[in-house]
PDB file of N, CA and C in Angstrom:
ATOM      1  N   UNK A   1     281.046 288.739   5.440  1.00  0.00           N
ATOM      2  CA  UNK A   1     281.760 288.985   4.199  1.00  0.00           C
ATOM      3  C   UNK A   1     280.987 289.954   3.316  1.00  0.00           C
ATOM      4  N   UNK A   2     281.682 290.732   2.387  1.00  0.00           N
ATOM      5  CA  UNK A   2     281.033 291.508   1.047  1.00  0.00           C
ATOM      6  C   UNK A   2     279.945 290.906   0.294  1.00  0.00           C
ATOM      7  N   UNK A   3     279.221 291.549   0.098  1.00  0.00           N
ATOM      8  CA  UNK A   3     278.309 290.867  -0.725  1.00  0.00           C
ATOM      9  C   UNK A   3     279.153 291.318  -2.495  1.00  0.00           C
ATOM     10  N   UNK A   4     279.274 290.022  -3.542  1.00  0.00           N
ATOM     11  CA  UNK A   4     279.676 290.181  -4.231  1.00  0.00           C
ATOM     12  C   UNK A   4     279.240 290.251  -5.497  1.00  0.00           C
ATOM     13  N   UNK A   5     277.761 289.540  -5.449  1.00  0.00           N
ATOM     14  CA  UNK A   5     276.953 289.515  -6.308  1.00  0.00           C
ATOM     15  C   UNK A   5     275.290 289.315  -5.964  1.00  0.00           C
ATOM     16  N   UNK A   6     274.309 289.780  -6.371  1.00  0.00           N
ATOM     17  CA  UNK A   6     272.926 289.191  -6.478  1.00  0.00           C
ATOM     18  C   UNK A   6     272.462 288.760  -7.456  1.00  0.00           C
ATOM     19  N   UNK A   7     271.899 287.225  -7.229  1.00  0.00           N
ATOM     20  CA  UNK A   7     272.087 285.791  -7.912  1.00  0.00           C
ATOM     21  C   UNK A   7     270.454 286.403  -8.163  1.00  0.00           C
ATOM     22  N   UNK A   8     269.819 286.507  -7.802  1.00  0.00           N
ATOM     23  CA  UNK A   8     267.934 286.408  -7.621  1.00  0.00           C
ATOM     24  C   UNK A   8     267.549 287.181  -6.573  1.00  0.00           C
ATOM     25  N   UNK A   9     266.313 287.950  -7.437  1.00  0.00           N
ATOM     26  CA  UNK A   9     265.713 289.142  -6.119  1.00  0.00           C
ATOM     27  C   UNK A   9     264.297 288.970  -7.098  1.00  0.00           C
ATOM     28  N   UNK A  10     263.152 288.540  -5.796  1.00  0.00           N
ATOM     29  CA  UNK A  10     261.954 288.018  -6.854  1.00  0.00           C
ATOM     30  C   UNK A  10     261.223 288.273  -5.490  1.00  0.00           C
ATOM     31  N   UNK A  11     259.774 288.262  -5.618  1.00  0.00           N
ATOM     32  CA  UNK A  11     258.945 289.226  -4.077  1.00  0.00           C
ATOM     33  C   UNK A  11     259.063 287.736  -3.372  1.00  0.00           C
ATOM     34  N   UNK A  12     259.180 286.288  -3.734  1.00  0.00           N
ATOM     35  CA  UNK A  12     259.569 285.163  -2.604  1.00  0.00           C
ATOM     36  C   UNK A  12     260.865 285.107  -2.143  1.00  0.00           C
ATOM     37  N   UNK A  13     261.760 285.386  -2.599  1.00  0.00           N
ATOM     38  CA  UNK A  13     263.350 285.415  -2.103  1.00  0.00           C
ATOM     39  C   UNK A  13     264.339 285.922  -2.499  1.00  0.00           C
ATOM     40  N   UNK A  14     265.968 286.200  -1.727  1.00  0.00           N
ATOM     41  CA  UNK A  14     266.729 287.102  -2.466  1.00  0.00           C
ATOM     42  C   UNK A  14     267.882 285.390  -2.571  1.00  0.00           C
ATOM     43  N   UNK A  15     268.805 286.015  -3.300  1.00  0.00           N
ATOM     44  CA  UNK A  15     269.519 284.766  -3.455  1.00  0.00           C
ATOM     45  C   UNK A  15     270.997 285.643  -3.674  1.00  0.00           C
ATOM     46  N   UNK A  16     271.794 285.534  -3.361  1.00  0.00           N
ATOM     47  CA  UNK A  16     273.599 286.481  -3.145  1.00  0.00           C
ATOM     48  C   UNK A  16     274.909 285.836  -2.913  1.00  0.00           C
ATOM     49  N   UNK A  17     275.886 286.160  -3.666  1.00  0.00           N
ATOM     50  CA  UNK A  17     276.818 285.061  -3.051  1.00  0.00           C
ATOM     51  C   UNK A  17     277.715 286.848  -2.241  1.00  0.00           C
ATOM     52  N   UNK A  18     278.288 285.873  -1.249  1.00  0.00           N
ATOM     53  CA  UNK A  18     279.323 286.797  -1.134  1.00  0.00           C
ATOM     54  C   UNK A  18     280.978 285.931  -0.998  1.00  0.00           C
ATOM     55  N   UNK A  19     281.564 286.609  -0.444  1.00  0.00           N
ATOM     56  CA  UNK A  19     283.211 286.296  -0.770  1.00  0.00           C
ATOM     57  C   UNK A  19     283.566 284.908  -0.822  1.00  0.00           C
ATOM     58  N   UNK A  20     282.876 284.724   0.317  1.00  0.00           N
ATOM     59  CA  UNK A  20     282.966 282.868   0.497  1.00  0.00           C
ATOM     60  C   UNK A  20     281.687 281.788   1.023  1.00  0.00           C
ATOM     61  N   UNK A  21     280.298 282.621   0.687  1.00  0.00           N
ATOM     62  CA  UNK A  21     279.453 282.176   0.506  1.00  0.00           C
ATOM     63  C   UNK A  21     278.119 282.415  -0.240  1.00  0.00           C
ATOM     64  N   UNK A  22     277.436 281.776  -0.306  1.00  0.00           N
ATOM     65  CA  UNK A  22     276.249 281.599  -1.251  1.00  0.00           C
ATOM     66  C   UNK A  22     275.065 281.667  -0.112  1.00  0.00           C
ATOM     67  N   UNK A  23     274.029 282.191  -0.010  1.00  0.00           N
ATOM     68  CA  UNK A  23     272.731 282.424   0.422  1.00  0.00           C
ATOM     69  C   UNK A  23     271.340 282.814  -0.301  1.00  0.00           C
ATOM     70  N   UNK A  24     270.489 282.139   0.355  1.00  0.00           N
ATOM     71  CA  UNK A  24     269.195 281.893  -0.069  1.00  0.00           C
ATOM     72  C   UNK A  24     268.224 282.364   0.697  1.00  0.00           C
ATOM     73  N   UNK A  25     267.339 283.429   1.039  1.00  0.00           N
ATOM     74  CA  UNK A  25     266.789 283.990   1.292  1.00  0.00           C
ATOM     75  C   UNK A  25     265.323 284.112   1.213  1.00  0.00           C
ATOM     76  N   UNK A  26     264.644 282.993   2.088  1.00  0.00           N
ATOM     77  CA  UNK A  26     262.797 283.458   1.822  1.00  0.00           C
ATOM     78  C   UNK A  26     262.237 284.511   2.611  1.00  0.00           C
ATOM     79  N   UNK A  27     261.256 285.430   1.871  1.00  0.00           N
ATOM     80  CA  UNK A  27     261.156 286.612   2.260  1.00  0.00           C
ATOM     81  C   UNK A  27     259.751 286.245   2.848  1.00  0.00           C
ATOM     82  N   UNK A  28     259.066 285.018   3.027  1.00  0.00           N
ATOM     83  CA  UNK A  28     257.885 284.922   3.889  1.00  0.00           C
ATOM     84  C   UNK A  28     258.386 285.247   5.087  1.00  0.00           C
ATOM     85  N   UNK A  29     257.301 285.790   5.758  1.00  0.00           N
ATOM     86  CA  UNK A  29     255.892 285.904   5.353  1.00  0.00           C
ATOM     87  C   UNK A  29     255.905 287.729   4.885  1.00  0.00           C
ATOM     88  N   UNK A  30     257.008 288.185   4.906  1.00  0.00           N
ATOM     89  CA  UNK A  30     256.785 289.413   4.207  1.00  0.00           C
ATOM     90  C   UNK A  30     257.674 289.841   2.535  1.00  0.00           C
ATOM     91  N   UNK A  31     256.889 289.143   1.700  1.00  0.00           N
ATOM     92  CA  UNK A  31     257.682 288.867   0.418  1.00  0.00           C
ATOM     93  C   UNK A  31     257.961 290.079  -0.328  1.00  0.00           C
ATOM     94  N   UNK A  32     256.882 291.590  -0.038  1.00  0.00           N
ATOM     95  CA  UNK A  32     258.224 292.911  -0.421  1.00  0.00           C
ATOM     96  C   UNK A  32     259.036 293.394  -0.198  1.00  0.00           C
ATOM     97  N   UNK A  33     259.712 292.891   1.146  1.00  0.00           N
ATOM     98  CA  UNK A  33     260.885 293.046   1.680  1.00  0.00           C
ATOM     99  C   UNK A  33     262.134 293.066   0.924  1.00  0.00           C
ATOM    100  N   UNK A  34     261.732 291.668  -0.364  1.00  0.00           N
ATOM    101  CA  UNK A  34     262.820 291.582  -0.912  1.00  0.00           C
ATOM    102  C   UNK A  34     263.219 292.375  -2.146  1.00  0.00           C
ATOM    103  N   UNK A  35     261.638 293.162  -2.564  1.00  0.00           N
ATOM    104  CA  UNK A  35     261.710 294.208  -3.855  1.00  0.00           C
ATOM    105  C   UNK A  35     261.956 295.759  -3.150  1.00  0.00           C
ATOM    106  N   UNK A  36     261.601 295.757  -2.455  1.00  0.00           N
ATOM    107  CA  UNK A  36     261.391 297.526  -1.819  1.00  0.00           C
ATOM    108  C   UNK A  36     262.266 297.323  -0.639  1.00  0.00           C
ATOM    109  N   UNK A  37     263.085 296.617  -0.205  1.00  0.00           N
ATOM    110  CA  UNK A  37     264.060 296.832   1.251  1.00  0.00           C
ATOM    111  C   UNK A  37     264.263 298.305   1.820  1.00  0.00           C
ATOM    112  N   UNK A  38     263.658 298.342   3.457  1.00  0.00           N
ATOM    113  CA  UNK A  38     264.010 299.819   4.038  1.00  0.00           C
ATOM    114  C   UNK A  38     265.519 299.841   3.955  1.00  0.00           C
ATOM    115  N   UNK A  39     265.680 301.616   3.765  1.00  0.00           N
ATOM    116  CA  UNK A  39     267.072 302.138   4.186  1.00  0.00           C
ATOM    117  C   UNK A  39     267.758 301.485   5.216  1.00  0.00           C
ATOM    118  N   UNK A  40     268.993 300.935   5.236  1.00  0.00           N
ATOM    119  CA  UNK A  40     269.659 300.335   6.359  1.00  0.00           C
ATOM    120  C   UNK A  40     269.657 301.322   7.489  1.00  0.00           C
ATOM    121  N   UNK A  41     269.100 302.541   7.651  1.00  0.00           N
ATOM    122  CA  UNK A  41     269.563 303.620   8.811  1.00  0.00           C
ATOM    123  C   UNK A  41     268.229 303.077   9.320  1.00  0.00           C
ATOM    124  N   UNK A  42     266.354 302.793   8.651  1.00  0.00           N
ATOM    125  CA  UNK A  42     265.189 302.643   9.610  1.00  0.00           C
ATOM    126  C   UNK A  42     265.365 300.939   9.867  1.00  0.00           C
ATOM    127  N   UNK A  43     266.078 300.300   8.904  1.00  0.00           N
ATOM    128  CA  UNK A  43     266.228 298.684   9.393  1.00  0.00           C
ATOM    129  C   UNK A  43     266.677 298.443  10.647  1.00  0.00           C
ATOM    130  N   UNK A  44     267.769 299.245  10.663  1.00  0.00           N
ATOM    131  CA  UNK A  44     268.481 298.974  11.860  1.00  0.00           C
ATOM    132  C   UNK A  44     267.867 299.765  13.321  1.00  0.00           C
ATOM    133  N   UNK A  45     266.506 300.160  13.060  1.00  0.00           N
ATOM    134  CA  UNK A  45     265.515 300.712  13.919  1.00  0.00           C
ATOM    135  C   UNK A  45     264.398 300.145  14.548  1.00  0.00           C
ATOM    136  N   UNK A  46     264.511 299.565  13.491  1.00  0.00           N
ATOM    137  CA  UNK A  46     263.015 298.588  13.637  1.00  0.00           C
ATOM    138  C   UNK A  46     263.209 297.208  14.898  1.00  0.00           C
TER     139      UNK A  46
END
């Protein structure tokens, strides 16, 4: 589904609801992931 909103983005976790759900996100053990996220074109590389 769309992501429709971001609830919380903090260097331990992201937090998002989308259309018909809610998610919670711990970014251990790499917690800048959730402030600096790569471009979806090298994510989807890695």
């Amino acid at each position: 589904s769309r992501v429709v909103a971001i609830l919380e983005e903090s260097e331990d976790c992201v937090r998002f609801e989308t259309q018909n759900s809610h998610y919670h996100l711990s970014m251990s053990p790499f917690p800048l992931a959730a402030v600096s996220p790569l471009p979806v074109r090298l994510a989807a590389c890695a």
